[in-house]
N, C-alpha and C. Protein backbone atom coordinates (compact mmCIF):
# COMPACT_ATOMS: atom_id res chain seq x y z
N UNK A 1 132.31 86.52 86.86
CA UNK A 1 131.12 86.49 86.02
C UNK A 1 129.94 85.99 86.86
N UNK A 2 128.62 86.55 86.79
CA UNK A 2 127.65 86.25 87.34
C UNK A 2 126.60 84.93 86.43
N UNK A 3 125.64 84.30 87.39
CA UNK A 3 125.33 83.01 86.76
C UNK A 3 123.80 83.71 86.48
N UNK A 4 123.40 83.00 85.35
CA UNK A 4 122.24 83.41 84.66
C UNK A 4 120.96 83.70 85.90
N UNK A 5 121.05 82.72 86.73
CA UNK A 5 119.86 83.25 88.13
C UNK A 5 120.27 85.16 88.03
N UNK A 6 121.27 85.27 88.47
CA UNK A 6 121.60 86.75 88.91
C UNK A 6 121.28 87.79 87.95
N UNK A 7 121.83 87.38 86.88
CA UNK A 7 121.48 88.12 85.70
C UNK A 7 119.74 88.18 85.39
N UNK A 8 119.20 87.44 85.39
CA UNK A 8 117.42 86.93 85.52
C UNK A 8 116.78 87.98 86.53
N UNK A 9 117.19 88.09 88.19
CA UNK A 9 116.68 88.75 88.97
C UNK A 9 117.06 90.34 88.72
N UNK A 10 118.06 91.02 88.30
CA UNK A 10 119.18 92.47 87.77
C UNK A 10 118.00 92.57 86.76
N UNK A 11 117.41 91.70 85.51
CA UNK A 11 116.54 92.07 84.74
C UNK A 11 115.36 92.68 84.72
N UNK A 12 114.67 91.87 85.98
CA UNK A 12 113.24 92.33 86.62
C UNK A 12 113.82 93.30 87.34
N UNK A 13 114.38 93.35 88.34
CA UNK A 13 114.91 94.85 89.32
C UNK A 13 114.58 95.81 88.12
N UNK A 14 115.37 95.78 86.92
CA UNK A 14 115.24 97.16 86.12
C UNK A 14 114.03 97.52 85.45
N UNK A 15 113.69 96.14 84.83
CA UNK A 15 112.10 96.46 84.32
C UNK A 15 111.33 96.76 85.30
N UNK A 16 111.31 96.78 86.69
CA UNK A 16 110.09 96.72 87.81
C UNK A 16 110.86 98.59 88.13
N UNK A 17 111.76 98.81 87.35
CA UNK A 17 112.27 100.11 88.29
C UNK A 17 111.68 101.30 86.60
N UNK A 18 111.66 100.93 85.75
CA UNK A 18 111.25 101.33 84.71
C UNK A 18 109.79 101.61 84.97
N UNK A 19 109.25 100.31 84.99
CA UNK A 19 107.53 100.81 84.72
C UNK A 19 107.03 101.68 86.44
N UNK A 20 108.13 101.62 87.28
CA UNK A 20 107.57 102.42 88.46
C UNK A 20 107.95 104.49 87.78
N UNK A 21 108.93 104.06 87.22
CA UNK A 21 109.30 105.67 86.94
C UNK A 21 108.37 106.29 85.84
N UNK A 22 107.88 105.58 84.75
CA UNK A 22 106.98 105.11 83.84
C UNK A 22 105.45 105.92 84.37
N UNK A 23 105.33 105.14 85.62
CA UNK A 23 103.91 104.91 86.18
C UNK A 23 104.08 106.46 87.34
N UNK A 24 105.09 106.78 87.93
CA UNK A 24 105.18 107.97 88.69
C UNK A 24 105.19 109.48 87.71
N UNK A 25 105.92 109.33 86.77
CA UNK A 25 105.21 110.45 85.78
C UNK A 25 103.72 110.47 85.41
N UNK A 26 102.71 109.45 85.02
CA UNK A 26 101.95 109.63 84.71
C UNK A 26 100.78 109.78 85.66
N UNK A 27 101.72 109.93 86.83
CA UNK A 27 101.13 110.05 88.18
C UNK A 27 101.01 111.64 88.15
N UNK A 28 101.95 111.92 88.09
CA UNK A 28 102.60 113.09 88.60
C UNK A 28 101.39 114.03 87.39
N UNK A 29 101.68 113.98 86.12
CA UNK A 29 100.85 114.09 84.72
C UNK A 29 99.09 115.06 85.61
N UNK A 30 98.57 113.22 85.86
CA UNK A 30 97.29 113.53 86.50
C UNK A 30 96.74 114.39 87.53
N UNK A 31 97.86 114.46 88.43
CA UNK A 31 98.14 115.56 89.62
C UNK A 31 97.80 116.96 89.58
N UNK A 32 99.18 116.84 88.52
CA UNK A 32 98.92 118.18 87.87
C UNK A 32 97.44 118.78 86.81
N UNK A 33 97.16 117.70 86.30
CA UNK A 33 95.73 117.85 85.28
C UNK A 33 94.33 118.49 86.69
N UNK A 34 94.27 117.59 87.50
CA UNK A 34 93.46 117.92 88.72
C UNK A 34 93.49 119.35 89.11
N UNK A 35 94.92 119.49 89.37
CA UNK A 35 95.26 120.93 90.08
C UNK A 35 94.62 122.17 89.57
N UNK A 36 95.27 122.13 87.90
CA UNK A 36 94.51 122.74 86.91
C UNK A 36 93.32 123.12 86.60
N UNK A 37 92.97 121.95 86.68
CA UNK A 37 91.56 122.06 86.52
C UNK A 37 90.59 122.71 87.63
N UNK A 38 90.72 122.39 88.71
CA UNK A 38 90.25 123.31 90.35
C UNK A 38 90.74 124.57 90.19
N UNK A 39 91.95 124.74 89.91
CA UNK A 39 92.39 126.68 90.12
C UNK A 39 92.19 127.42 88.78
N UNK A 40 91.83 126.98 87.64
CA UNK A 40 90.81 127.66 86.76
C UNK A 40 89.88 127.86 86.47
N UNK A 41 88.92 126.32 86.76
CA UNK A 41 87.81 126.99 86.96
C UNK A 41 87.10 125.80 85.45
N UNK A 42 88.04 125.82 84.53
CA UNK A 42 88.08 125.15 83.63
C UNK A 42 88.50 124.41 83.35
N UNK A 43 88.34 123.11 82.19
CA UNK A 43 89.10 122.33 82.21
C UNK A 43 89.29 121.58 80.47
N UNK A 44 90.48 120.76 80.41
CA UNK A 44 90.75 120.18 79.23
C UNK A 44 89.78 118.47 79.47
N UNK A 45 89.34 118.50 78.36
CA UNK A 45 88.78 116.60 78.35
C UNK A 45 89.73 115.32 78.91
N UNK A 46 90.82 115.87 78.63
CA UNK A 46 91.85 114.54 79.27
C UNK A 46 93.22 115.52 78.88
N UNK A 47 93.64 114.86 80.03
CA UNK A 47 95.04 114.90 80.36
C UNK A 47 96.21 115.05 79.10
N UNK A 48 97.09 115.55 78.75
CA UNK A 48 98.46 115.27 78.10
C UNK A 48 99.19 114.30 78.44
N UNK A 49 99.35 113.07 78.52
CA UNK A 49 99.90 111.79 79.21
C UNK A 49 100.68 111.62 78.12
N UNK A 50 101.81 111.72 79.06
CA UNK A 50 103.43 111.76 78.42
C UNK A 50 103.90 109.92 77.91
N UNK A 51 104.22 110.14 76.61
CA UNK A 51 104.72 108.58 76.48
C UNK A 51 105.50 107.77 76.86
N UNK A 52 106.44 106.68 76.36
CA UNK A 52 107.21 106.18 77.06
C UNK A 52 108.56 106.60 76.68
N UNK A 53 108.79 107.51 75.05
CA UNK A 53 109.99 108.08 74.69
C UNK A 53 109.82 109.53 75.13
N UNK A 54 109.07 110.10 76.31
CA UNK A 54 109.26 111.35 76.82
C UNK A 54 110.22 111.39 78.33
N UNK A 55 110.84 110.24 78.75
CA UNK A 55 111.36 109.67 80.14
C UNK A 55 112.47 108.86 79.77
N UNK A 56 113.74 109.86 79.59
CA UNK A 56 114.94 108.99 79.40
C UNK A 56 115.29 108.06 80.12
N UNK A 57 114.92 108.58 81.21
CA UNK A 57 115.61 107.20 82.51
C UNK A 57 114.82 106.18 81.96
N UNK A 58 113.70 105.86 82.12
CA UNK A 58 112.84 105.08 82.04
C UNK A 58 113.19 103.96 80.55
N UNK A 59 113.54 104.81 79.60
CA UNK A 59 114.34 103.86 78.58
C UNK A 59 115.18 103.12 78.71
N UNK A 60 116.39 104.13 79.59
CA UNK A 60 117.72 103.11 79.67
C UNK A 60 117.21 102.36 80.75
N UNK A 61 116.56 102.23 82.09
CA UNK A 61 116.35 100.86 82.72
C UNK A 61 115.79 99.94 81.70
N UNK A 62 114.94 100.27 80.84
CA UNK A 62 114.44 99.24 80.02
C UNK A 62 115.47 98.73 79.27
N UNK A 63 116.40 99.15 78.91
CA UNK A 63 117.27 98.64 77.76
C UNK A 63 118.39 97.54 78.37
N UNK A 64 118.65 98.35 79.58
CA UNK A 64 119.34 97.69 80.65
C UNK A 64 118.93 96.43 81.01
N UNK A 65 117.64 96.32 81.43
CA UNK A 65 116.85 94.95 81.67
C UNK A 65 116.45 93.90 80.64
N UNK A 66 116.64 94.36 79.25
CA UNK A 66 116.91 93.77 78.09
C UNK A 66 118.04 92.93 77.70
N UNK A 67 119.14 94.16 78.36
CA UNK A 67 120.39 93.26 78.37
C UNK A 67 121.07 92.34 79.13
N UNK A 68 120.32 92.27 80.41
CA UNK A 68 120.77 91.42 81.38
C UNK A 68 119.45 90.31 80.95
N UNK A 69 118.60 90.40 80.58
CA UNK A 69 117.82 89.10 80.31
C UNK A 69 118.62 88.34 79.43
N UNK A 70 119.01 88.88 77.74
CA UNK A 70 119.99 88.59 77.23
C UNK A 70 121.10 87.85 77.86
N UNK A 71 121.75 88.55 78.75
CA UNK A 71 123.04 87.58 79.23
C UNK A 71 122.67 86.55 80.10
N UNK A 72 120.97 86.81 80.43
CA UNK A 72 120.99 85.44 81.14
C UNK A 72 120.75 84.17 80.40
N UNK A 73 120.27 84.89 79.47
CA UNK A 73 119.72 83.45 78.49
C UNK A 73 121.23 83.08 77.64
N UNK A 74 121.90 83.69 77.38
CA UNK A 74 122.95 83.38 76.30
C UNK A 74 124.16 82.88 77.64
N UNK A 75 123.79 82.80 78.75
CA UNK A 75 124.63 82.19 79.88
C UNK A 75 123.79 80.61 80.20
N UNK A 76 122.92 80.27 79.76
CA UNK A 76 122.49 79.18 80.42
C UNK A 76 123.09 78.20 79.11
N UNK A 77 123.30 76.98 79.22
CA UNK A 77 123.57 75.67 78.26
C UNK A 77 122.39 75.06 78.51
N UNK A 78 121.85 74.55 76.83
CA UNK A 78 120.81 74.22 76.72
C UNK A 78 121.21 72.54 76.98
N UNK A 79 119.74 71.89 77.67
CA UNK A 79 120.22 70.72 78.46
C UNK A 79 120.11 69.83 77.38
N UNK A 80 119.69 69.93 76.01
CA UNK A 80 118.85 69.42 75.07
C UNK A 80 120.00 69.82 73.35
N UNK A 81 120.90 68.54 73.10
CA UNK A 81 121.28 68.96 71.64
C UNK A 81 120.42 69.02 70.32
N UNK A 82 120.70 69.47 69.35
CA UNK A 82 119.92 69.05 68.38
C UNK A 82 120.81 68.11 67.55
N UNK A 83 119.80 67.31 67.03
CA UNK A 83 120.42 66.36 66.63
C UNK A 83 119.98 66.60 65.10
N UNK A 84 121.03 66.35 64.07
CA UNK A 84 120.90 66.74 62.62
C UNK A 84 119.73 65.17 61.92
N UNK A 85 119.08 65.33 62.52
CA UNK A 85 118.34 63.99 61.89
C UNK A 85 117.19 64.26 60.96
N UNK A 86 116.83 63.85 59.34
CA UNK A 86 115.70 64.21 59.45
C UNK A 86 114.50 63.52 58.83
């Protein structure tokens, strides 16, 4: 079993691998809007910019990085009881 540090850093890896795949479509999106627009001659006001449920991958790293945040937090012992006092 891995210790909540590990699980913590696996979390960001996926969220930082999400919003890059995220951010390279809407790259890619604009590229193409440019291209378009020069070899017709014409053009649309803005772009079609694809959402974030149009990029499966991009979900499951997110969900993934959800769940390892999860196991990091439900892996740490809180240093602090509560005490039934009131």
């Amino acid at each position: 079993m891995m210790n909540p540090k590990t699980y913590t850093i696996l979390g960001c890896v996926f969220i930082l691998v999400s919003g890059l795949i995220f951010t390279l479509e809407r790259l890619r999106v604009a590229i193409v809007f440019v291209g378009e627009n020069v070899s017709q001659g014409s053009f649309r006001a803005s772009p079609l910019s694809p959402s974030i449920a149009d990029n499966l991958a991009s979900i499951i790293f997110l969900v993934i990085s959800i769940v390892f945040f999860y196991k990091a937090k439900s892996g740490k012992k809180s240093k602090f009881k509560l005490q039934g006092r009131l």
